[in-house]
PDB file of N, CA and C in Angstrom:
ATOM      1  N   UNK A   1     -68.804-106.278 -64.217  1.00  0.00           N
ATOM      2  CA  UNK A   1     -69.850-105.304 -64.484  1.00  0.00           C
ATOM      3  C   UNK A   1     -69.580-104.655 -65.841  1.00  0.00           C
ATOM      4  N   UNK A   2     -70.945-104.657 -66.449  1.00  0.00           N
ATOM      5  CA  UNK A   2     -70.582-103.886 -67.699  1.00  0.00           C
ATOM      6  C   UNK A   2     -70.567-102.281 -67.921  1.00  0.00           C
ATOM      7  N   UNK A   3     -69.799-101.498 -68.976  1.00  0.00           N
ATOM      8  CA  UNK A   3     -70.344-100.324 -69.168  1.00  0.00           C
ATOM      9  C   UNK A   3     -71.768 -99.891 -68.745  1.00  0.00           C
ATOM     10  N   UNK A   4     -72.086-100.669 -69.366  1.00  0.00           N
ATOM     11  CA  UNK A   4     -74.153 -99.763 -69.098  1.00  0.00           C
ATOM     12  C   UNK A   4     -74.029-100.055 -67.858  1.00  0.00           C
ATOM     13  N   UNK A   5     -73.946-101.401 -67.062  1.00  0.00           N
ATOM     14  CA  UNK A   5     -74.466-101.310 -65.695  1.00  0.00           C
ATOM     15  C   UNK A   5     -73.435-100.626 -64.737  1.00  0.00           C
ATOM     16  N   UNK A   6     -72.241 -99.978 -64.905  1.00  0.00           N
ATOM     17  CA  UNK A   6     -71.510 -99.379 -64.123  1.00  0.00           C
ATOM     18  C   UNK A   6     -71.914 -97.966 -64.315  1.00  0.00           C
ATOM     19  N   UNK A   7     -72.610 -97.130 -65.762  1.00  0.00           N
ATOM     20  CA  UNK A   7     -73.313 -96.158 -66.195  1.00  0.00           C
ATOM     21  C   UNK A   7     -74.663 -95.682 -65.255  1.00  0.00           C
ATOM     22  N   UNK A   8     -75.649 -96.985 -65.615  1.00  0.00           N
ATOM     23  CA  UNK A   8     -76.681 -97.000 -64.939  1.00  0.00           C
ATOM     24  C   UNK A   8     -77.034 -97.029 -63.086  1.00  0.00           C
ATOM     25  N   UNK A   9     -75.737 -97.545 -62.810  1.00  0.00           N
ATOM     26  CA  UNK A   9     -75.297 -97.576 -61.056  1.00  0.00           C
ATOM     27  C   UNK A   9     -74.610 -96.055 -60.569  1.00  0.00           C
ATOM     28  N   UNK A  10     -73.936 -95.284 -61.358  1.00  0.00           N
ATOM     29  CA  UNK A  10     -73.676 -93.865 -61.158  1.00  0.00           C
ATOM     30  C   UNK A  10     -74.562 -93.159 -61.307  1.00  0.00           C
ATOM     31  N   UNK A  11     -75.322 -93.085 -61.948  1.00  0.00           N
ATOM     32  CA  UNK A  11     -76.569 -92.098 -62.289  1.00  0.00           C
ATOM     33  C   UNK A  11     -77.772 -92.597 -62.078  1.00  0.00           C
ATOM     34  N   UNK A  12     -77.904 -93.303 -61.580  1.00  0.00           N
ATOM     35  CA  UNK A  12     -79.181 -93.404 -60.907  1.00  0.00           C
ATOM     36  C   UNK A  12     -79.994 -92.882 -60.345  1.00  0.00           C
ATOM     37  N   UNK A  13     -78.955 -91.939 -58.820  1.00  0.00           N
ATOM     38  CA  UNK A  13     -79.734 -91.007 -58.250  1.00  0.00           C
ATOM     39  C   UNK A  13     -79.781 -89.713 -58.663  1.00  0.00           C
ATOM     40  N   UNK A  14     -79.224 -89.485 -59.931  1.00  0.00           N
ATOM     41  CA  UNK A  14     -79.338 -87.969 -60.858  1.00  0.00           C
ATOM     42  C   UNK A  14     -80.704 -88.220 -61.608  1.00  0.00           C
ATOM     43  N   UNK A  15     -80.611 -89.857 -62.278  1.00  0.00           N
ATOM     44  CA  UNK A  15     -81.837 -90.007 -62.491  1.00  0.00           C
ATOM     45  C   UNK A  15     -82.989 -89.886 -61.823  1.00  0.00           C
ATOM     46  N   UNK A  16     -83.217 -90.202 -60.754  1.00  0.00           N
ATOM     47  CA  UNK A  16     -83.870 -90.381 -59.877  1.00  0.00           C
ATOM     48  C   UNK A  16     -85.004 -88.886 -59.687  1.00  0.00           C
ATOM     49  N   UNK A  17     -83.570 -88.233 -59.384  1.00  0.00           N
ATOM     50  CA  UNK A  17     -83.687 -86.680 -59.037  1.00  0.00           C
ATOM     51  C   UNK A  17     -84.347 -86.188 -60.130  1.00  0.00           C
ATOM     52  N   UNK A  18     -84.521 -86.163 -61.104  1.00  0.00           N
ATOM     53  CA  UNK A  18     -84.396 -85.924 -62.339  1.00  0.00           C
ATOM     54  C   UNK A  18     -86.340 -85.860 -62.704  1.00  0.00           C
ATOM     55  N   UNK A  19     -86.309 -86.960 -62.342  1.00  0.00           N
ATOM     56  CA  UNK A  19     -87.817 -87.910 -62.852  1.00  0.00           C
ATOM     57  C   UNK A  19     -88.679 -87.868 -61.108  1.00  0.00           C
ATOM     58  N   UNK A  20     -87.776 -86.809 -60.414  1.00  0.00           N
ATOM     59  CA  UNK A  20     -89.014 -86.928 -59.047  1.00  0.00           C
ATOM     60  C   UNK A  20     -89.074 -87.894 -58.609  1.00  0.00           C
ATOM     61  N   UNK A  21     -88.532 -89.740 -58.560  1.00  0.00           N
ATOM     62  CA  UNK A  21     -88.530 -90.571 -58.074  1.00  0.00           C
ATOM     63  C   UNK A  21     -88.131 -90.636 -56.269  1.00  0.00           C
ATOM     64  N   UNK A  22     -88.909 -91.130 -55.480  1.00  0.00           N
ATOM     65  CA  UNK A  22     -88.562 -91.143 -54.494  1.00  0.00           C
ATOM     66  C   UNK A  22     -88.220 -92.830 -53.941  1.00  0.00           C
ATOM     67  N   UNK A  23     -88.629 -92.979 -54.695  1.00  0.00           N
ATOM     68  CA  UNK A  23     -88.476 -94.862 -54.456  1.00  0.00           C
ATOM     69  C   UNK A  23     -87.582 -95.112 -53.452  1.00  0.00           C
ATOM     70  N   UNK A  24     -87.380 -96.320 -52.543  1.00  0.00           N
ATOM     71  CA  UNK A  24     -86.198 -96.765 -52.022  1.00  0.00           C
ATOM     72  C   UNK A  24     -86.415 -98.171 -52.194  1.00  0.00           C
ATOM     73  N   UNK A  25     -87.893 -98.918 -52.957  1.00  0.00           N
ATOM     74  CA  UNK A  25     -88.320-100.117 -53.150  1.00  0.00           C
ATOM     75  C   UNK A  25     -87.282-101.136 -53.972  1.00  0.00           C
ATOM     76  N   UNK A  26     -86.353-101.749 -53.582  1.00  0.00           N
ATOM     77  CA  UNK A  26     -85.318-102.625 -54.417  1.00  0.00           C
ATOM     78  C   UNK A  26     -85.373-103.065 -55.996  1.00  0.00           C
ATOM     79  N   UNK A  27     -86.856-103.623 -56.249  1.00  0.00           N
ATOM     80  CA  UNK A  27     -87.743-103.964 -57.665  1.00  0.00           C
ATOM     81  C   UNK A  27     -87.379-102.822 -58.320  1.00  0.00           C
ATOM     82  N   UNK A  28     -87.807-101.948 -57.753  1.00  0.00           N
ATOM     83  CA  UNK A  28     -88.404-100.746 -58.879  1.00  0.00           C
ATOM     84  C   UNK A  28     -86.774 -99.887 -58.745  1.00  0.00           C
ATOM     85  N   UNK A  29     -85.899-100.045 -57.998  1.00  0.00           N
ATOM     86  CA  UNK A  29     -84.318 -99.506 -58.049  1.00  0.00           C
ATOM     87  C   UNK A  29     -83.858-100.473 -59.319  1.00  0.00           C
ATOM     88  N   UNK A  30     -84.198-101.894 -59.465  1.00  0.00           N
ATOM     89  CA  UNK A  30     -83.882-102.550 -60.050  1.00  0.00           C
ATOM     90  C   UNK A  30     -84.261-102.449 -61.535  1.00  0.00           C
ATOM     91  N   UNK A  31     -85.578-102.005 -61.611  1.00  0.00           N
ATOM     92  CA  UNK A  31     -85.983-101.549 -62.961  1.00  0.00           C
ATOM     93  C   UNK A  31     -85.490-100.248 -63.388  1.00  0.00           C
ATOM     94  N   UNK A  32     -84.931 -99.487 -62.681  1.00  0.00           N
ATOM     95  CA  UNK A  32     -85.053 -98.283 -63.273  1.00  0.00           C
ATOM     96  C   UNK A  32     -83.294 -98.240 -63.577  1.00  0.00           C
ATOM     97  N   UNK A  33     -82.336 -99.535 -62.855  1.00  0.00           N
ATOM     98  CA  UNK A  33     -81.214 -99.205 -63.536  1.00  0.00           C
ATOM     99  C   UNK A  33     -81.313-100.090 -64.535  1.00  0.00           C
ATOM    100  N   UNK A  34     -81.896-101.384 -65.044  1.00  0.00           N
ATOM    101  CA  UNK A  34     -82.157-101.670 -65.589  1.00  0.00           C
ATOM    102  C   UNK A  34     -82.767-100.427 -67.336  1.00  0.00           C
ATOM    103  N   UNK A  35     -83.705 -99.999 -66.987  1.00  0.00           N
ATOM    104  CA  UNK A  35     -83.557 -98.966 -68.143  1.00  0.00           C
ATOM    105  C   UNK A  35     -82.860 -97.823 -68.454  1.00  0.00           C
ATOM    106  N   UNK A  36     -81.792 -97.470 -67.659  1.00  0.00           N
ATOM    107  CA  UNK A  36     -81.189 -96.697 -67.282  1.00  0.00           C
ATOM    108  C   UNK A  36     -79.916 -97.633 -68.388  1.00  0.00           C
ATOM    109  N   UNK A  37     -79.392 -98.844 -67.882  1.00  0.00           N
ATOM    110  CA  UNK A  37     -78.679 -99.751 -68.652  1.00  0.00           C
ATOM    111  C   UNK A  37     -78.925-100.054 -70.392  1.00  0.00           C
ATOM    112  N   UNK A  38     -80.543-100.392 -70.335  1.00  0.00           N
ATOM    113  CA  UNK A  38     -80.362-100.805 -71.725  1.00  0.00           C
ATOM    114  C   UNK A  38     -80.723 -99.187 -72.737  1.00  0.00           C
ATOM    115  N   UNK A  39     -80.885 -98.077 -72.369  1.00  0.00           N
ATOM    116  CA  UNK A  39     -80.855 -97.308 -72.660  1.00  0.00           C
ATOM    117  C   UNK A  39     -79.339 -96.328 -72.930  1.00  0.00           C
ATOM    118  N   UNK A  40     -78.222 -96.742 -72.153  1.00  0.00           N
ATOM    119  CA  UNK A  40     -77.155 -96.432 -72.601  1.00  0.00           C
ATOM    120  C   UNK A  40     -76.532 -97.000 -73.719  1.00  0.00           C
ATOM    121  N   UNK A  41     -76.960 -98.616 -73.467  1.00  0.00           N
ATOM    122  CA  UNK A  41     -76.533 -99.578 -74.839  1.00  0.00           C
ATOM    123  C   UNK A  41     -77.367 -99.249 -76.182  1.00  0.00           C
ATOM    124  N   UNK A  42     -78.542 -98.606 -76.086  1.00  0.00           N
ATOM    125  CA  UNK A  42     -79.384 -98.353 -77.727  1.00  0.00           C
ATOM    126  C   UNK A  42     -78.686 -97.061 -77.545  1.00  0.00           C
ATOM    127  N   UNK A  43     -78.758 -95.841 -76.820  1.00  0.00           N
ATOM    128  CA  UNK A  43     -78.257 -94.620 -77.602  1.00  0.00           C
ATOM    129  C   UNK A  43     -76.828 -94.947 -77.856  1.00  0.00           C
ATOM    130  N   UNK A  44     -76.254 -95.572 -77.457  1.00  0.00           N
ATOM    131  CA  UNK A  44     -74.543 -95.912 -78.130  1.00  0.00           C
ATOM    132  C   UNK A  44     -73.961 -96.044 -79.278  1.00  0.00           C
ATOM    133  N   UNK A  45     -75.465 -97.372 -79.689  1.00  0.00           N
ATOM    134  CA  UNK A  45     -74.926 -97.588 -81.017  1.00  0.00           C
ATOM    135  C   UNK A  45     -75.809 -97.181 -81.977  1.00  0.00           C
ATOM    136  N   UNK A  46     -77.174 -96.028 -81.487  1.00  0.00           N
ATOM    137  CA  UNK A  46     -77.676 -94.827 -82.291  1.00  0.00           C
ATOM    138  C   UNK A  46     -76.471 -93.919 -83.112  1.00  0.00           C
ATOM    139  N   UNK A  47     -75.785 -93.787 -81.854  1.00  0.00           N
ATOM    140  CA  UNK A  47     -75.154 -92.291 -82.309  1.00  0.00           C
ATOM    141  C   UNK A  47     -73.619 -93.367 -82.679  1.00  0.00           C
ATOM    142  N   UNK A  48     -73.406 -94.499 -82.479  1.00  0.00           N
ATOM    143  CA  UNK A  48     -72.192 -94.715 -83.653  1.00  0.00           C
ATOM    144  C   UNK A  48     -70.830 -94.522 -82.873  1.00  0.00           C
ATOM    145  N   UNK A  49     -70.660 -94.818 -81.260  1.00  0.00           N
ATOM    146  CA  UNK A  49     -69.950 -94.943 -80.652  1.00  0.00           C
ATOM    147  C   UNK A  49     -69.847 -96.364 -79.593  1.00  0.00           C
ATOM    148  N   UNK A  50     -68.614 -96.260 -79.316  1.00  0.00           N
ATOM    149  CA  UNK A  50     -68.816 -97.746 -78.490  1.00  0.00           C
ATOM    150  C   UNK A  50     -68.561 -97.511 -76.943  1.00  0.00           C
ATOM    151  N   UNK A  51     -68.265 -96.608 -76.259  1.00  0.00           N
ATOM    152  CA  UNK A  51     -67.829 -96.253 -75.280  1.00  0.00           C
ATOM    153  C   UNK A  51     -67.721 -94.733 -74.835  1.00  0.00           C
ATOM    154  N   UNK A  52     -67.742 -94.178 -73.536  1.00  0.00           N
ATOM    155  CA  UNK A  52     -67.537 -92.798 -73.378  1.00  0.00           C
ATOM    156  C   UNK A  52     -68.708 -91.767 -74.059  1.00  0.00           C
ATOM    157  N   UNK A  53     -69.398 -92.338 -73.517  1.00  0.00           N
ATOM    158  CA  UNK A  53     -70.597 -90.738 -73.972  1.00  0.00           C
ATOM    159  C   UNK A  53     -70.101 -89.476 -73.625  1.00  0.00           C
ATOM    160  N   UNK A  54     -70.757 -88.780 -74.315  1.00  0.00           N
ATOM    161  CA  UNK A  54     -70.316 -87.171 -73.857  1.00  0.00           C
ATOM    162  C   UNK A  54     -71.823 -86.683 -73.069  1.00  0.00           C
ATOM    163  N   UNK A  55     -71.747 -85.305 -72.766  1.00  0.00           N
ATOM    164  CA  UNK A  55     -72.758 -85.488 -72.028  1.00  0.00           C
ATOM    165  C   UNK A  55     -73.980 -84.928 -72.879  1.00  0.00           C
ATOM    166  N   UNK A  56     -74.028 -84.737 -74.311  1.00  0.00           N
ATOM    167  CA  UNK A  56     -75.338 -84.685 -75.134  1.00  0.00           C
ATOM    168  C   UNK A  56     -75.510 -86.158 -75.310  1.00  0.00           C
ATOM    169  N   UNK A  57     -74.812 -87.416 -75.443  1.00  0.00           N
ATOM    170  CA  UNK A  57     -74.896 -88.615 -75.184  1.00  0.00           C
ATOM    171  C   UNK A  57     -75.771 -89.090 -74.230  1.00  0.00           C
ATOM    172  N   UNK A  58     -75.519 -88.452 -73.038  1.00  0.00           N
ATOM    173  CA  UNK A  58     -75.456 -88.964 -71.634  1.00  0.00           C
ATOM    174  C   UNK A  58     -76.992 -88.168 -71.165  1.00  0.00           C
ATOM    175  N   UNK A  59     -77.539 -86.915 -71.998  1.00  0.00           N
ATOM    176  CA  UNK A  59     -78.771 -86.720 -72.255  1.00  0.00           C
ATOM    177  C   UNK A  59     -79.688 -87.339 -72.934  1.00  0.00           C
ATOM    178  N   UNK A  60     -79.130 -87.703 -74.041  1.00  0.00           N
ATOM    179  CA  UNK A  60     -80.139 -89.130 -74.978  1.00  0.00           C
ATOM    180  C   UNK A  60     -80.061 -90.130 -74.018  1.00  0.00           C
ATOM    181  N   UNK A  61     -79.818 -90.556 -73.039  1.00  0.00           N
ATOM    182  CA  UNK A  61     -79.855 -92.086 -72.430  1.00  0.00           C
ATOM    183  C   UNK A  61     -80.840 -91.657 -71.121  1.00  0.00           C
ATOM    184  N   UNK A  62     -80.654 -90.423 -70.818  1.00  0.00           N
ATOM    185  CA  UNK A  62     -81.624 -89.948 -69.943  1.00  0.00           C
ATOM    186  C   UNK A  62     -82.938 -90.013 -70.408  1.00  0.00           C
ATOM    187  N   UNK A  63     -83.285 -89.160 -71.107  1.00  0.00           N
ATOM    188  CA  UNK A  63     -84.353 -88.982 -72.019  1.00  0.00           C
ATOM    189  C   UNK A  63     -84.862 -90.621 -72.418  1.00  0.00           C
ATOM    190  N   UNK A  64     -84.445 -90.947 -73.000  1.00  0.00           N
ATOM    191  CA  UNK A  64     -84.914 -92.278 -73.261  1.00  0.00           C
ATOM    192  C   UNK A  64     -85.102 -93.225 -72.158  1.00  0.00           C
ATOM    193  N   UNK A  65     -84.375 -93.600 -70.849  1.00  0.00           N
ATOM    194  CA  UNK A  65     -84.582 -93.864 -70.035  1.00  0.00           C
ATOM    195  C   UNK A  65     -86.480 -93.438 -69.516  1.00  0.00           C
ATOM    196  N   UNK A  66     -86.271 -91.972 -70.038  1.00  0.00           N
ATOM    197  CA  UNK A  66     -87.241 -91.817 -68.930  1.00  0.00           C
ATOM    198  C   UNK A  66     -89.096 -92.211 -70.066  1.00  0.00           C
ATOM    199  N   UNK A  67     -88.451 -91.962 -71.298  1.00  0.00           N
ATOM    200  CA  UNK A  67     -89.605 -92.544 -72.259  1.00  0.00           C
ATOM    201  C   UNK A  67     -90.011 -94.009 -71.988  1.00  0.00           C
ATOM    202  N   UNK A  68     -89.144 -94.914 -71.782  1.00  0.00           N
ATOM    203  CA  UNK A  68     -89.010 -95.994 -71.179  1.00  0.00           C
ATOM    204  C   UNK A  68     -90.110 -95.919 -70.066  1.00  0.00           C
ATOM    205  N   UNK A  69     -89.876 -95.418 -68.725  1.00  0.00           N
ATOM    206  CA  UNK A  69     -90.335 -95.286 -67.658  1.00  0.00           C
ATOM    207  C   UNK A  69     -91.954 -94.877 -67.623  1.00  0.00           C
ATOM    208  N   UNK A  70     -92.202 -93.751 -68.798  1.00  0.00           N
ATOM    209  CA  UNK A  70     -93.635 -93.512 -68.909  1.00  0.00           C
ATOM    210  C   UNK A  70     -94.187 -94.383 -69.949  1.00  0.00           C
ATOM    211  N   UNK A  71     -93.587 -95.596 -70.447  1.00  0.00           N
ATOM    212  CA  UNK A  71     -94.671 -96.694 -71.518  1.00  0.00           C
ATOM    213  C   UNK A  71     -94.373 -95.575 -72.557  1.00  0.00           C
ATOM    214  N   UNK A  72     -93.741 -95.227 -73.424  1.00  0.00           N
ATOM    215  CA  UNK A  72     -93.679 -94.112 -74.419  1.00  0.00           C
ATOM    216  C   UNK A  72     -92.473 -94.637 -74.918  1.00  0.00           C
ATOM    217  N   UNK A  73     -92.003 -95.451 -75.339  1.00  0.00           N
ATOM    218  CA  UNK A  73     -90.816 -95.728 -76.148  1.00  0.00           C
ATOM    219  C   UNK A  73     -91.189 -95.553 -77.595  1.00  0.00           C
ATOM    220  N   UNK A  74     -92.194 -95.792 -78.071  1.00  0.00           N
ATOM    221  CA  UNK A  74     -92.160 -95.577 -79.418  1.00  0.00           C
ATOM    222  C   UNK A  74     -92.091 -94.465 -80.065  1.00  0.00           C
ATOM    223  N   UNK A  75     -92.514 -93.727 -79.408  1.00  0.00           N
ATOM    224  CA  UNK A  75     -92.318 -91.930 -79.119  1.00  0.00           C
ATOM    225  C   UNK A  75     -90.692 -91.548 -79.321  1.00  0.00           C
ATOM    226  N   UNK A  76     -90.061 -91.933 -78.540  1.00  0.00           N
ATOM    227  CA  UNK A  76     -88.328 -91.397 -78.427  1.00  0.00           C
ATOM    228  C   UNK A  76     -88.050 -91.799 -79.969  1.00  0.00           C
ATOM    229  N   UNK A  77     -88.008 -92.398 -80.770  1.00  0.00           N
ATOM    230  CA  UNK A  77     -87.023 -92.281 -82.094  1.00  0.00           C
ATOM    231  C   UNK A  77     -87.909 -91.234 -82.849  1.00  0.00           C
ATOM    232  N   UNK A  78     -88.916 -90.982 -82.889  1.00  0.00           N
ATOM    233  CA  UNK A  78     -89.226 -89.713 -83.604  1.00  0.00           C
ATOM    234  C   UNK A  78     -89.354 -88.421 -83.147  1.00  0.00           C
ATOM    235  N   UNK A  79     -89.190 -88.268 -82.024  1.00  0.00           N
ATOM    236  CA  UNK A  79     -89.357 -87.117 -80.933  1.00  0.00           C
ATOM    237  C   UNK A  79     -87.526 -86.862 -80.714  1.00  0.00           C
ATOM    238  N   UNK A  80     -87.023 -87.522 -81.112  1.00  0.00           N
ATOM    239  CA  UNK A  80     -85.709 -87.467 -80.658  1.00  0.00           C
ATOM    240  C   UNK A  80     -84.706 -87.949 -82.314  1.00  0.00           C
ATOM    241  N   UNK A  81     -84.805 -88.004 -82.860  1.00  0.00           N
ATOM    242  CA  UNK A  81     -84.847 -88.044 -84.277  1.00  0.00           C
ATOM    243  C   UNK A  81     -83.337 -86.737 -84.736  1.00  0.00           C
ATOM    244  N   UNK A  82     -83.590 -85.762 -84.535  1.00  0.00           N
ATOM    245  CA  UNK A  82     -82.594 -84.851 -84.835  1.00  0.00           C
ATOM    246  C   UNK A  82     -81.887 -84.749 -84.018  1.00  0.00           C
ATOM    247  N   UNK A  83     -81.907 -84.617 -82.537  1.00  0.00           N
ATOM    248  CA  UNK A  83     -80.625 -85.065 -81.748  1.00  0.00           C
ATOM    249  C   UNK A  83     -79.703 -86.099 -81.740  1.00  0.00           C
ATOM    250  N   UNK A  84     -80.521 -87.475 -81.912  1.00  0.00           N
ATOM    251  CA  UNK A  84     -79.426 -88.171 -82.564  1.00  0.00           C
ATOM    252  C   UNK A  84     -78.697 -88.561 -83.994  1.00  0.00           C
ATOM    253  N   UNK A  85     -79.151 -87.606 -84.958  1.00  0.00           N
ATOM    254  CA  UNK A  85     -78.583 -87.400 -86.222  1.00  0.00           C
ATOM    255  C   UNK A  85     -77.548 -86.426 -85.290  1.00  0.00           C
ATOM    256  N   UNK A  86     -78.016 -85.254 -85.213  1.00  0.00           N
ATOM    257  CA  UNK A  86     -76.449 -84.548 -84.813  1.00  0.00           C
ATOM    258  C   UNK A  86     -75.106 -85.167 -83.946  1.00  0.00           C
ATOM    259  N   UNK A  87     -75.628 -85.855 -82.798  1.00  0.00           N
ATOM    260  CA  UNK A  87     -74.897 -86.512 -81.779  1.00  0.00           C
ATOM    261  C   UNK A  87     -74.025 -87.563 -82.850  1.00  0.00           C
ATOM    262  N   UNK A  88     -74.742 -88.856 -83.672  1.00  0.00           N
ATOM    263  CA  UNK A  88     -74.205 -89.336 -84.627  1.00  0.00           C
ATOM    264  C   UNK A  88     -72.780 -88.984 -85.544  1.00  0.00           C
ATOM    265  N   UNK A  89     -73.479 -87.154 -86.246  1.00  0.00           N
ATOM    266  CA  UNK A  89     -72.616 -86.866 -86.622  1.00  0.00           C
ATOM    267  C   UNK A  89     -71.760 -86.213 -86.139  1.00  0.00           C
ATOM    268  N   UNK A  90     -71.505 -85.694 -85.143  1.00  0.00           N
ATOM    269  CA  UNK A  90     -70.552 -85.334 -84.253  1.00  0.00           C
ATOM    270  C   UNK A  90     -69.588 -85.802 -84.191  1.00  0.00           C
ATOM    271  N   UNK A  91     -69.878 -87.395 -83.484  1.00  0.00           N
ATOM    272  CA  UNK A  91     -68.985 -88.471 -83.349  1.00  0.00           C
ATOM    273  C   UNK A  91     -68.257 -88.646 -84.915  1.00  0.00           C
ATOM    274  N   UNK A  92     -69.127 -88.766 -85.932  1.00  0.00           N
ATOM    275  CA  UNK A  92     -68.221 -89.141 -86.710  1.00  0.00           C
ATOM    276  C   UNK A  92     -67.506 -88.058 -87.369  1.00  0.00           C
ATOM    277  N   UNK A  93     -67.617 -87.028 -87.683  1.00  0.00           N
ATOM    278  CA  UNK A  93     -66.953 -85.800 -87.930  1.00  0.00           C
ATOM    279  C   UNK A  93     -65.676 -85.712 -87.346  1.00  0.00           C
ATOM    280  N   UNK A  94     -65.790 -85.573 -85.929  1.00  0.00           N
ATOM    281  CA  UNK A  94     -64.624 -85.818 -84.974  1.00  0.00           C
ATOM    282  C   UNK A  94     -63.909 -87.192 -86.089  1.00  0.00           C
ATOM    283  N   UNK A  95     -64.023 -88.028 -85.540  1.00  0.00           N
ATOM    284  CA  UNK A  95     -63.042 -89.283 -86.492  1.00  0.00           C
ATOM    285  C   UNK A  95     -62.667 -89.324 -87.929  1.00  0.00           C
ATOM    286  N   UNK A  96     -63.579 -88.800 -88.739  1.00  0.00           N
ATOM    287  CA  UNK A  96     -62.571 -88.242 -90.289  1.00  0.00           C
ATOM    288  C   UNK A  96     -61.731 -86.959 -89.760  1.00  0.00           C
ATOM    289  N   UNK A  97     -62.184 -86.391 -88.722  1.00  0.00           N
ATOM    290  CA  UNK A  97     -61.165 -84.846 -88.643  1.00  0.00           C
ATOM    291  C   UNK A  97     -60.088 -85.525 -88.142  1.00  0.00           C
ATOM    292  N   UNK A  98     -59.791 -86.328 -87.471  1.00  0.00           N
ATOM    293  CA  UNK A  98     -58.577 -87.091 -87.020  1.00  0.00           C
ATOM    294  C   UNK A  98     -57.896 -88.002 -88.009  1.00  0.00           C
ATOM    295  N   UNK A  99     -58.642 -88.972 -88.897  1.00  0.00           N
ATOM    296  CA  UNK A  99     -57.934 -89.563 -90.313  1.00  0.00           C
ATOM    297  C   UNK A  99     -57.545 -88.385 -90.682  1.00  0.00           C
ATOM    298  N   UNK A 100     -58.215 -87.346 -91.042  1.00  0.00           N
ATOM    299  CA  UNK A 100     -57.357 -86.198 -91.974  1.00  0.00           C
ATOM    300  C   UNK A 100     -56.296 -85.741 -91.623  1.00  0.00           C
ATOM    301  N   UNK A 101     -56.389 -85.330 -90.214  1.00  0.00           N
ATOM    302  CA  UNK A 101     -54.778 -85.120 -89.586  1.00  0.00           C
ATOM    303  C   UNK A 101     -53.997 -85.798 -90.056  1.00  0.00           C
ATOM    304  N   UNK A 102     -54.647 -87.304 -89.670  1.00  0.00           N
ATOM    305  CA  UNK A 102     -53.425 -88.096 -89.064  1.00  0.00           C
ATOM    306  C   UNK A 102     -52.965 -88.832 -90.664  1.00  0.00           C
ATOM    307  N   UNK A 103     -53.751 -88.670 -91.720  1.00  0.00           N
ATOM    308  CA  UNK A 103     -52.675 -89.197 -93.677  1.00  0.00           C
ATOM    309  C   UNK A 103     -52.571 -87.425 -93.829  1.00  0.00           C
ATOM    310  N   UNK A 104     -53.043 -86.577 -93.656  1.00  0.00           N
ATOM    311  CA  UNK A 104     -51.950 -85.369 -94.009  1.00  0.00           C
ATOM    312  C   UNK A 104     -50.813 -85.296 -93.619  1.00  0.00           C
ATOM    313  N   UNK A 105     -50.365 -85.818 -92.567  1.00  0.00           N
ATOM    314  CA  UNK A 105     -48.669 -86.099 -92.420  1.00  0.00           C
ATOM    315  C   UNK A 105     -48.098 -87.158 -92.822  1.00  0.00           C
ATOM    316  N   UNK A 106     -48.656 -87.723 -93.528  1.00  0.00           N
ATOM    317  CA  UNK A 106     -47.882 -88.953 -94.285  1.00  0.00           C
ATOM    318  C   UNK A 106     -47.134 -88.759 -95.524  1.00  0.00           C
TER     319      UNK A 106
END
């Protein structure tokens, strides 16, 4: 099992909860971890990480998930546009603040 689909199999029923879904229909469990999945894999390598979302991460995959769900995907990169510039730079901020540590003691 991959990241996304071990992602998308935990949160499902937060998703679920989330978006008012009452489903118990297998198809439509199936689609929705399904976007639940490929939605962890695009905000991942939006924001410039390969693993371990945080949970403003773990809100972009929601969110998009659920743009997904209402036919509105084209919507999420401009509606969502400055959250993942910040989330982006977050991540990478964090990682030069750690090169800097880590050749200032050299």
């Amino acid at each position: 099992m991959t990241a996304a689909q071990d992602f998308a199999e935990k949160n499902l029923d937060a998703f679920k909860d989330r978006m008012r879904i009452s489903t118990t229909d297998e198809n439509e469990l199936n689609n929705l971890n399904k976007m639940l999945s490929a939605s962890y894999i695009a905000i991942l390598r939006l924001v410039g990480i390969k693993e371990n979302p945080d949970e403003s991460d773990e809100e972009l995959i929601f969110e998009r998930a659920r743009y997904v769900y209402n036919d509105a995907l084209d919507e999420f990169l401009h509606n969502y546009e400055q959250d993942i510039r910040y989330a982006w730079l977050s991540h990478h901020l964090d990682d030069e603040e750690i090169d800097e540590e880590e050749t200032s003691y050299d």
